[in-house]
N, C-alpha and C. Protein backbone atom coordinates (compact mmCIF):
# COMPACT_ATOMS: atom_id res chain seq x y z
N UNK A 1 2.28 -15.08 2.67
CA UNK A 1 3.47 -14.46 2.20
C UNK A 1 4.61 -15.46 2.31
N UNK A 2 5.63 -15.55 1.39
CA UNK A 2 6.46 -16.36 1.47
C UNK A 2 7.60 -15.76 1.77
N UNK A 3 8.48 -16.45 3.60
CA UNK A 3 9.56 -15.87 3.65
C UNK A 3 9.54 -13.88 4.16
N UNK A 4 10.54 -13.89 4.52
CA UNK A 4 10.70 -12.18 4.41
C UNK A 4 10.72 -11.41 3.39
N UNK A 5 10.91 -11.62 2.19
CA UNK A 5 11.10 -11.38 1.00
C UNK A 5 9.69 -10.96 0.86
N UNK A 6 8.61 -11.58 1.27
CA UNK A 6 7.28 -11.35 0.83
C UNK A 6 6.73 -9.83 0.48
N UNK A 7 6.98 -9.12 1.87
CA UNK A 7 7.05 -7.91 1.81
C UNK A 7 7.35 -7.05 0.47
N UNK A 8 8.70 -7.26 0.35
CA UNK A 8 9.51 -6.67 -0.96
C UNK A 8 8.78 -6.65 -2.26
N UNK A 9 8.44 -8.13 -2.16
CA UNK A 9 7.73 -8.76 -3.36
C UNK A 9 6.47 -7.96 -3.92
N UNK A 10 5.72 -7.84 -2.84
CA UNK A 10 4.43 -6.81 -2.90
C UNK A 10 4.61 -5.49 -3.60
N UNK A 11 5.75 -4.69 -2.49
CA UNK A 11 5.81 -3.67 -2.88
C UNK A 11 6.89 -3.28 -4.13
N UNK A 12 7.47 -4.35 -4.46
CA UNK A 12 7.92 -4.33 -6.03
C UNK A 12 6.84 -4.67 -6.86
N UNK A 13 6.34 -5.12 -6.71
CA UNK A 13 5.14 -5.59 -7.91
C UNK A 13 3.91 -4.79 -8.04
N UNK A 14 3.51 -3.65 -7.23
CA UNK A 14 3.00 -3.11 -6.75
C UNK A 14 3.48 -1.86 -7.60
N UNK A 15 4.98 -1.61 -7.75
CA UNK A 15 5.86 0.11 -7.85
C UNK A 15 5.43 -0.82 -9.64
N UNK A 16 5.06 -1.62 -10.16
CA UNK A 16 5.32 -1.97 -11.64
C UNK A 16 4.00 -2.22 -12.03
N UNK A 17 3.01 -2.50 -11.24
CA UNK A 17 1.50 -2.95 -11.56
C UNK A 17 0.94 -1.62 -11.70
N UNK A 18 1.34 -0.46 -10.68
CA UNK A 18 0.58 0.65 -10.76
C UNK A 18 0.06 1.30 -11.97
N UNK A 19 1.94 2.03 -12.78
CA UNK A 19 1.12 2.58 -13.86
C UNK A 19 0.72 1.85 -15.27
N UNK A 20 0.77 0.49 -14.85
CA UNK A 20 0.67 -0.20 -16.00
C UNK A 20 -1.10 -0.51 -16.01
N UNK A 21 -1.94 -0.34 -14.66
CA UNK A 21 -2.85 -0.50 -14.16
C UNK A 21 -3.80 0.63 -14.68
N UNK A 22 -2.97 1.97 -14.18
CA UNK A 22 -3.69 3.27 -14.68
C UNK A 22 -3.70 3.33 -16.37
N UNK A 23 -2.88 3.27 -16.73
CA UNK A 23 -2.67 3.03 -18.57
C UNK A 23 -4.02 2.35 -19.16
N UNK A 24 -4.44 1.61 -18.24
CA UNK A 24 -5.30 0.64 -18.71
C UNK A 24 -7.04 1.34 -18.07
N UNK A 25 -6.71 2.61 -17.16
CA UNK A 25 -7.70 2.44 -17.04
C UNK A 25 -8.27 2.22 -15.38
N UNK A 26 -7.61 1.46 -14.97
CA UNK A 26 -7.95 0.46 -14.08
C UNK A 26 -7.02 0.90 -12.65
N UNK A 27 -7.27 0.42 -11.18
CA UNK A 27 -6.57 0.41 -10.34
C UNK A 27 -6.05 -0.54 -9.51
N UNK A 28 -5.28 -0.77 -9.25
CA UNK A 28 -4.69 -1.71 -8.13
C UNK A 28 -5.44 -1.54 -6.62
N UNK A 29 -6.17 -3.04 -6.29
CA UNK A 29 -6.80 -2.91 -4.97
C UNK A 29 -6.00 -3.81 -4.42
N UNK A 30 -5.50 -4.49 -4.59
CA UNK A 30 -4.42 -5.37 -3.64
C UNK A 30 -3.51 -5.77 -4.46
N UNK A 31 -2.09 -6.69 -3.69
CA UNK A 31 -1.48 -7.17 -4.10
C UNK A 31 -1.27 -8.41 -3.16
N UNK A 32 -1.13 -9.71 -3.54
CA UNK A 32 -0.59 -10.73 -2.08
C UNK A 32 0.44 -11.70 -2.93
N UNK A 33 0.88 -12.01 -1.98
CA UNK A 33 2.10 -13.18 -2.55
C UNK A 33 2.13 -14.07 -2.05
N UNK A 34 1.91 -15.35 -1.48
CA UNK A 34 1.25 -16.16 -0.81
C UNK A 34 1.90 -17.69 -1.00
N UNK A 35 2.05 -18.55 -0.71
CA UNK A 35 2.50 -20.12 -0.21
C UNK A 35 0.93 -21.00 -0.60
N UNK A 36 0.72 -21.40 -0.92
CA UNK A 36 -0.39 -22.72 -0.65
C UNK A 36 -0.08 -24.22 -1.43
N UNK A 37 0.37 -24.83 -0.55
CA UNK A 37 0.61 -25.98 -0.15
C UNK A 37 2.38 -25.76 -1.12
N UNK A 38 2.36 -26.82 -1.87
CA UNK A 38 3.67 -26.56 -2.52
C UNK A 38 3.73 -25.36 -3.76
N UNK A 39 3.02 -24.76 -3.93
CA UNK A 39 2.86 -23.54 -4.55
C UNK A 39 3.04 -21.85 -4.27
N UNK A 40 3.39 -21.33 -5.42
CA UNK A 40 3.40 -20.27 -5.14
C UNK A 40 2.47 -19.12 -5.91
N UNK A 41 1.34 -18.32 -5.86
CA UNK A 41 0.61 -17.24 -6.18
C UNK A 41 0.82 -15.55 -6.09
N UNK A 42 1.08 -15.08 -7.17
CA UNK A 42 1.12 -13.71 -7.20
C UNK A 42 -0.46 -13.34 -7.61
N UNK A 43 -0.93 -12.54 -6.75
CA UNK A 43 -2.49 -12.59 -7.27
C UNK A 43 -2.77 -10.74 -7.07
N UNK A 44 -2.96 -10.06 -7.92
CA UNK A 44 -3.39 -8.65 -8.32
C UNK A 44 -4.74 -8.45 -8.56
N UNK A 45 -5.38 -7.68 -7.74
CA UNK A 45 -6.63 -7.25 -7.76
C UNK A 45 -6.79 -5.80 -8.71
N UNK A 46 -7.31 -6.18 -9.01
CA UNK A 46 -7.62 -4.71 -9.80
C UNK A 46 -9.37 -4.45 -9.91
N UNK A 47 -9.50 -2.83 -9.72
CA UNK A 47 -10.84 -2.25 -9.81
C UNK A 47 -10.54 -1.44 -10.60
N UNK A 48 -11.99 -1.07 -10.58
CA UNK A 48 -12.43 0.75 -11.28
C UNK A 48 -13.65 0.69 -11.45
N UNK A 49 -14.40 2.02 -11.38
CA UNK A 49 -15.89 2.53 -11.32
C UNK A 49 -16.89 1.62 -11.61
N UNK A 50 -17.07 1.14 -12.82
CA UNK A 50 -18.10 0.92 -13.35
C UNK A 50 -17.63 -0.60 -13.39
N UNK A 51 -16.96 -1.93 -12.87
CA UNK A 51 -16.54 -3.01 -12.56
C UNK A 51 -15.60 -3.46 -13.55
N UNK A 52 -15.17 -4.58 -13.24
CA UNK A 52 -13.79 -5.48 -13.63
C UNK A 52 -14.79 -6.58 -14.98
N UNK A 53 -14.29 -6.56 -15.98
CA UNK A 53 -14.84 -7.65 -17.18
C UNK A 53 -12.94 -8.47 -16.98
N UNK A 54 -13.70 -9.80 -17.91
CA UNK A 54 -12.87 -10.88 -17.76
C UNK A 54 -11.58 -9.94 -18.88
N UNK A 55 -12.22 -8.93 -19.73
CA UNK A 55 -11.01 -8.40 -20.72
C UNK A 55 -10.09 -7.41 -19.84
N UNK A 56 -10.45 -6.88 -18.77
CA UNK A 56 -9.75 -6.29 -17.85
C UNK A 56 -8.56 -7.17 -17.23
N UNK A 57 -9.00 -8.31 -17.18
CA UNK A 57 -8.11 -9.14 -16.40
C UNK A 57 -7.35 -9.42 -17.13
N UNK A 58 -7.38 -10.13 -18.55
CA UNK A 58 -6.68 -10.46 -19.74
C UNK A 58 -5.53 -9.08 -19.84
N UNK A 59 -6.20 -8.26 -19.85
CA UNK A 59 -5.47 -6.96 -20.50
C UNK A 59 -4.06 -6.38 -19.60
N UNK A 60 -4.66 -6.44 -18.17
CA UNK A 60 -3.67 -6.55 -17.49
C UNK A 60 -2.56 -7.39 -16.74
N UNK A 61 -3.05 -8.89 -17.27
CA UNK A 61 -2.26 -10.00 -17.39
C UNK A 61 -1.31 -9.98 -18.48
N UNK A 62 -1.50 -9.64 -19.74
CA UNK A 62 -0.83 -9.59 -20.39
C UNK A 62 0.16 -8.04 -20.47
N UNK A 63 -0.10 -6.93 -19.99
CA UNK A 63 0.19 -5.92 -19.81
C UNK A 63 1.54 -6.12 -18.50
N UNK A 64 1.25 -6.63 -17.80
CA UNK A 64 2.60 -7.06 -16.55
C UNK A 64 3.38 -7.89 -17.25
N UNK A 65 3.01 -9.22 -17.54
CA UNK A 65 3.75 -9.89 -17.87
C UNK A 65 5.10 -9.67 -18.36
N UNK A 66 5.34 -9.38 -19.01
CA UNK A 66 6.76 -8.99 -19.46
C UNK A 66 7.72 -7.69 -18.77
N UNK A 67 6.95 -7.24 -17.99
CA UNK A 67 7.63 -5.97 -16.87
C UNK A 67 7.84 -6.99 -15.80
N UNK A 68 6.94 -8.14 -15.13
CA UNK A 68 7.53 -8.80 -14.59
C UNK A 68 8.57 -9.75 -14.70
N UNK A 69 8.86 -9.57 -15.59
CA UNK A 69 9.88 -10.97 -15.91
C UNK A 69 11.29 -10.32 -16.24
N UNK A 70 10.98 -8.94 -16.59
CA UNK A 70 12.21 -8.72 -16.37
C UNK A 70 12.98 -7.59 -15.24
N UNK A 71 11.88 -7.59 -14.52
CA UNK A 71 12.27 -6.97 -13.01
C UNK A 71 12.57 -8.04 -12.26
N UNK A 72 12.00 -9.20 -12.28
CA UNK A 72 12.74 -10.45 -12.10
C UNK A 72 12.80 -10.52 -9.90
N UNK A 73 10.81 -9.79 -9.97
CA UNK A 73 11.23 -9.70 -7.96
C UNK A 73 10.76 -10.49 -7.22
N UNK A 74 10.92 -12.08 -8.10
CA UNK A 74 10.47 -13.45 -7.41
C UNK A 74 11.42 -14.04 -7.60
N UNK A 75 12.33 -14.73 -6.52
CA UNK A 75 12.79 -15.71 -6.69
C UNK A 75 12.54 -17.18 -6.54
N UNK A 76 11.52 -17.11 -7.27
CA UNK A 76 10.71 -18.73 -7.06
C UNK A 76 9.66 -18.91 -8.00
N UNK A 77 9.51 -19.95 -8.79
CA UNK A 77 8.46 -19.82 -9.48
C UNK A 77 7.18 -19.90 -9.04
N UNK A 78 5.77 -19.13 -9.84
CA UNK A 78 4.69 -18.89 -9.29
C UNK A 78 4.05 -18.73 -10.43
N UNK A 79 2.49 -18.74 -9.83
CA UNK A 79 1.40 -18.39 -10.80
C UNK A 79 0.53 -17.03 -10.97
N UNK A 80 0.84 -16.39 -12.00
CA UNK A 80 -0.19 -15.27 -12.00
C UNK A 80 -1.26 -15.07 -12.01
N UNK A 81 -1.85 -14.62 -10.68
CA UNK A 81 -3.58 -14.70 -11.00
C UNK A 81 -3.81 -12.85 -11.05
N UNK A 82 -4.96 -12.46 -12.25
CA UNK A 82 -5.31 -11.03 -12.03
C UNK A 82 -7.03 -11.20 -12.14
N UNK A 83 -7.20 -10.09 -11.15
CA UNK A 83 -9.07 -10.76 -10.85
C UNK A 83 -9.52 -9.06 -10.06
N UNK A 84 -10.77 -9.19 -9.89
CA UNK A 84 -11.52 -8.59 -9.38
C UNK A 84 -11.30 -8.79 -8.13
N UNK A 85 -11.62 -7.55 -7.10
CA UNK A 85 -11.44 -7.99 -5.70
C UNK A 85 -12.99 -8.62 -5.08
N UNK A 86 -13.52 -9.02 -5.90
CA UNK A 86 -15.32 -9.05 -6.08
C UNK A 86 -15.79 -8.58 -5.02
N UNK A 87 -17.10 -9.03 -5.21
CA UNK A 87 -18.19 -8.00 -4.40
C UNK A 87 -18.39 -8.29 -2.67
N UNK A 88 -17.89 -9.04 -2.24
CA UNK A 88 -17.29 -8.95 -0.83
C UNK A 88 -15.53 -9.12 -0.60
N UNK A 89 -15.35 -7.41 -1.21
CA UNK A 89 -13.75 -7.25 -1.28
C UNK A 89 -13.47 -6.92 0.25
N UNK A 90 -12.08 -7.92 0.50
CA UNK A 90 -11.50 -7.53 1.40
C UNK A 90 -10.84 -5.76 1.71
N UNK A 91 -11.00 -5.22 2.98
CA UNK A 91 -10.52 -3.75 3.08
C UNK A 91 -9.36 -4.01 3.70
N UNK A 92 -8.35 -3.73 3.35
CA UNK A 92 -6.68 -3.80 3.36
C UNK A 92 -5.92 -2.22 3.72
N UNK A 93 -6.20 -1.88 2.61
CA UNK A 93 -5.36 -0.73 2.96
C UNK A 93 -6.36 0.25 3.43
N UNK A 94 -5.34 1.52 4.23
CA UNK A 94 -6.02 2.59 4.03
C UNK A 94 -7.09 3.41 3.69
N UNK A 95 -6.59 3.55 2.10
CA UNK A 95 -7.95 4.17 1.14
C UNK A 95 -8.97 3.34 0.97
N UNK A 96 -9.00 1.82 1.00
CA UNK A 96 -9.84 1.15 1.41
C UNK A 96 -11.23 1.51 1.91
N UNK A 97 -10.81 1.93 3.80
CA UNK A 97 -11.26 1.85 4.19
C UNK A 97 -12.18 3.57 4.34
N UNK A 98 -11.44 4.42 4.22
CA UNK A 98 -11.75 5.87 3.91
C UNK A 98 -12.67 5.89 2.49
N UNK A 99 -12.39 4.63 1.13
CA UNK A 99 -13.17 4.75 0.27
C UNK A 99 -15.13 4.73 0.88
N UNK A 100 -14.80 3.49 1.64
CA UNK A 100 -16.41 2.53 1.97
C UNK A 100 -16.55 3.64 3.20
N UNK A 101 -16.33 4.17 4.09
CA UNK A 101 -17.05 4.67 4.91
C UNK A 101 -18.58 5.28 4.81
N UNK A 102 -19.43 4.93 5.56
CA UNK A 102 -21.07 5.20 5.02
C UNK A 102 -21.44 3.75 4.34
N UNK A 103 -20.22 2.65 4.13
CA UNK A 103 -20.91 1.46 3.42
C UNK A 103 -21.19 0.58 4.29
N UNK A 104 -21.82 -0.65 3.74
CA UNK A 104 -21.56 -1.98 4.57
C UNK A 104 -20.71 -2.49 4.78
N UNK A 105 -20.59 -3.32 5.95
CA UNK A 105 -19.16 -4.05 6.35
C UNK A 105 -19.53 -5.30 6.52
N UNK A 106 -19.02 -6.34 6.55
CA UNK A 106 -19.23 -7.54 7.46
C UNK A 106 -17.38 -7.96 8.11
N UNK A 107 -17.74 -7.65 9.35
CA UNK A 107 -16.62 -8.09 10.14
C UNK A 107 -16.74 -9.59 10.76
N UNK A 108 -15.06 -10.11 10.83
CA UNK A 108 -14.97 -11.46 11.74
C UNK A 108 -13.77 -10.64 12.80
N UNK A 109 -13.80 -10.84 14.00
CA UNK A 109 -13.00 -10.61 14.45
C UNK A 109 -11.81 -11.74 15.06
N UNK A 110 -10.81 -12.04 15.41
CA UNK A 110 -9.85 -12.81 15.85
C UNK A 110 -10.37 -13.58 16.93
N UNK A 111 -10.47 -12.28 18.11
CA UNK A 111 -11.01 -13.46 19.19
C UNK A 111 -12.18 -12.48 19.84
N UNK A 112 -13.15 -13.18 20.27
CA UNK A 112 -14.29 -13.00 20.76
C UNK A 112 -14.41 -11.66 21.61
N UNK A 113 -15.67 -10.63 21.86
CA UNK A 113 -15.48 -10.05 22.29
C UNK A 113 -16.79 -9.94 23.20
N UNK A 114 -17.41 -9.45 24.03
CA UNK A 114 -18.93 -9.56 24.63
C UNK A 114 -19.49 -9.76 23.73
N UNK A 115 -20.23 -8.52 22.67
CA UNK A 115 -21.31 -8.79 21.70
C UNK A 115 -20.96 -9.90 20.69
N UNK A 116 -19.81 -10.07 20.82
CA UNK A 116 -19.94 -11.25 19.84
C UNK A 116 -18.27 -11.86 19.01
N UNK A 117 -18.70 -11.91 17.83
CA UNK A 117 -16.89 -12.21 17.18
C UNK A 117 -17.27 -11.96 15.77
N UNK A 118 -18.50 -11.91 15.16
CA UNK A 118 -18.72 -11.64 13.84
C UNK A 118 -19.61 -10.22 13.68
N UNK A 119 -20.07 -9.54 12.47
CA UNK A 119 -21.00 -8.96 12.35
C UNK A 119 -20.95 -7.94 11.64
N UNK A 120 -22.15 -7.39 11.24
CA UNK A 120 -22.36 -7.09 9.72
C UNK A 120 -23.26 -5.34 10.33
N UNK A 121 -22.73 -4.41 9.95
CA UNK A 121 -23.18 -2.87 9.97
C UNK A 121 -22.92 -2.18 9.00
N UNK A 122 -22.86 -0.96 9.61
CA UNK A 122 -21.97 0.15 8.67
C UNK A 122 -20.60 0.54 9.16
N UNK A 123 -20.10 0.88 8.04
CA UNK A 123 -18.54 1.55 8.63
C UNK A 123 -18.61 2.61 8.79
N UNK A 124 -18.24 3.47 9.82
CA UNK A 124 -18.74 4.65 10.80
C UNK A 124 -17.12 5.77 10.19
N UNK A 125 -16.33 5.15 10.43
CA UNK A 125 -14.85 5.92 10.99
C UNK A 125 -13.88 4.79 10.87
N UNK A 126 -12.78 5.81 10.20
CA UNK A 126 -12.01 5.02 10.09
C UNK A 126 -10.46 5.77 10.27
N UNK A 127 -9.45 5.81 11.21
CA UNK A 127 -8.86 6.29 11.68
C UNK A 127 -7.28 5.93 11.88
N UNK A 128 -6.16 5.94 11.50
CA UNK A 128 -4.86 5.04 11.87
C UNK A 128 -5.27 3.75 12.33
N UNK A 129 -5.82 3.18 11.49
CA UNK A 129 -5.91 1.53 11.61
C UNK A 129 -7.16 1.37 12.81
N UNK A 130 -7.81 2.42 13.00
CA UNK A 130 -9.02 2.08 14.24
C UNK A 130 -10.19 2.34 13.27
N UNK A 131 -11.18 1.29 13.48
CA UNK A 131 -12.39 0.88 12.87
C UNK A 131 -13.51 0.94 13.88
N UNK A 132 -14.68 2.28 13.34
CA UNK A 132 -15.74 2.31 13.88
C UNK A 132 -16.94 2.09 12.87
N UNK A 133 -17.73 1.61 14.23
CA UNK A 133 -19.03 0.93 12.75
C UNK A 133 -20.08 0.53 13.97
N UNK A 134 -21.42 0.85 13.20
CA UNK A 134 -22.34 0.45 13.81
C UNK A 134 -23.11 -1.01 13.32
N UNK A 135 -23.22 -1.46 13.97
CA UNK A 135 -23.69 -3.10 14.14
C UNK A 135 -25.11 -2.84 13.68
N UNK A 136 -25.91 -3.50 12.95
CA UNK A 136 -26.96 -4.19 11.95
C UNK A 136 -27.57 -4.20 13.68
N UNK A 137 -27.36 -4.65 14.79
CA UNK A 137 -28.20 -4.27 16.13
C UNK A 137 -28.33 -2.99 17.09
N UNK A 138 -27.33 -2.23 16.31
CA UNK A 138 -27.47 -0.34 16.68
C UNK A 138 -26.28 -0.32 17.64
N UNK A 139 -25.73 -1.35 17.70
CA UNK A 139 -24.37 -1.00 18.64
C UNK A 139 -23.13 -0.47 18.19
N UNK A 140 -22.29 0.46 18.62
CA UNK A 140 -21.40 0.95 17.65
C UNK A 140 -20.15 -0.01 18.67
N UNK A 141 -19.14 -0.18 17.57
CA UNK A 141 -17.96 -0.89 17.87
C UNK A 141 -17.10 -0.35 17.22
N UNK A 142 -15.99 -0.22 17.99
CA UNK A 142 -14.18 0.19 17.97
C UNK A 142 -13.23 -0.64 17.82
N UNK A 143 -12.53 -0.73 17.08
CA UNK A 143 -11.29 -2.04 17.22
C UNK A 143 -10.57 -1.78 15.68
N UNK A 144 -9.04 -1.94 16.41
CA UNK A 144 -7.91 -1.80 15.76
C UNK A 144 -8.09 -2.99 14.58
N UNK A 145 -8.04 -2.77 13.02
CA UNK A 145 -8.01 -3.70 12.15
C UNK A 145 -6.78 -4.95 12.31
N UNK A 146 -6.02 -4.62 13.30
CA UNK A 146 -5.26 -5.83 13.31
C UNK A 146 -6.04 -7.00 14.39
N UNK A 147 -7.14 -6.14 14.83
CA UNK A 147 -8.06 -7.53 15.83
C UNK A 147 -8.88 -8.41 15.19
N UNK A 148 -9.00 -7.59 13.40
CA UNK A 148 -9.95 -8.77 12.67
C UNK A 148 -9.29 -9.64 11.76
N UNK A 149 -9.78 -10.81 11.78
CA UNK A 149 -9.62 -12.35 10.73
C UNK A 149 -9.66 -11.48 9.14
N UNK A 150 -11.00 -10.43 9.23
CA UNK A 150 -11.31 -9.97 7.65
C UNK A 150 -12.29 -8.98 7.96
N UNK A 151 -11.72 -8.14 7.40
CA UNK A 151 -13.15 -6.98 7.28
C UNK A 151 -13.37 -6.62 5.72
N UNK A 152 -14.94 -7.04 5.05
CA UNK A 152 -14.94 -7.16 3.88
C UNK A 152 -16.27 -5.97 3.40
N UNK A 153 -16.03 -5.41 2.54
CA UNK A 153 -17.36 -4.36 2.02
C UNK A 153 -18.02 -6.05 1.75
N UNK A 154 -19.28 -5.27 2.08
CA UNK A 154 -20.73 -6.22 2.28
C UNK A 154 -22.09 -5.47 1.61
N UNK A 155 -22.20 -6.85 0.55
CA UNK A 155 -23.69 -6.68 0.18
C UNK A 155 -24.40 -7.37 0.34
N UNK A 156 -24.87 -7.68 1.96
CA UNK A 156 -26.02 -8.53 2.08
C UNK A 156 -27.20 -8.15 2.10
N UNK A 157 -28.21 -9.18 2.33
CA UNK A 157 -29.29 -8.86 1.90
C UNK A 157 -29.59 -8.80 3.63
N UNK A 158 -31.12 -8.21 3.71
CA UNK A 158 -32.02 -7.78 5.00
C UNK A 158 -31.29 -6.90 6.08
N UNK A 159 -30.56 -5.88 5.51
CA UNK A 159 -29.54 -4.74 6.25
C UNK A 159 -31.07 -4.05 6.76
């Protein structure tokens, strides 16, 4: 995120991506605004049921475009990326995580804990930001999503 502004940025682009998203069809799974190296990235995820084609992305690239430019809620120039949250999508928000419950997960956590710091189960519960899930070794684990690096829906293989 760039700056304090970052925040804003999201959730302006976010109040303008929505129904331009649904119009199309389609939903907003993230939004980030991001710094890398001397650059700047506005990058919009978008889903829906039956998956994301490259004309989805087109459609809603060109569909913002001009709502962004003249809501005008960057002050800095940047690049638009619109994409799929693909198939090991990060779980961010909320509905996220209430969507996948009963799914696979693969967790990293921040910092180490006995059983371990990584690992791949099911997502059990999901509660004001508390994440339960049973471990691919039958252990169930608890921890606040702000203790993980990434918690991503997972399709690996030998579950």
């Amino acid at each position: 995120m760039a700056g304090s502004k970052g925040g804003n940025v999201i959730s302006a682009v976010w109040d303008i991506a929505e129904p331009l998203a649904k119009e199309l069809g389609l939903e907003i799974w993230d939004v980030c605004f991001v710094k890398e190296g001397a650059d700047h990235y506005l990058r919009i995820f978008i889903d829906k049921e039956d998956g994301i084609s490259i004309d989805d992305c087109v459609n809603m690239s060109h569909a913002i475009d001009e709502p962004l430019d003249e809501a005008d809620p960057i002050d800095c120039s940047y690049c638009l990326e619109v994409s799929s949250p693909g198939a090991e999508r990060k779980l961010v928000r909320d509905e996220h995580f209430k969507k996948y419950i009963g799914e696979k997960i693969w967790v990293k956590l921040i910092r180490a804990i006995p059983e371990g710091r990584e690992f791949k189960g099911i997502l059990d519960d999901y509660d004001s930001g508390n994440v339960t899930m049973t471990t691919n070794e039958g252990k169930t684990l608890v921890f606040n999503k702000k203790e993980a690096s990434f918690i991503k829906a997972d399709d690996f293989e030998g579950f």
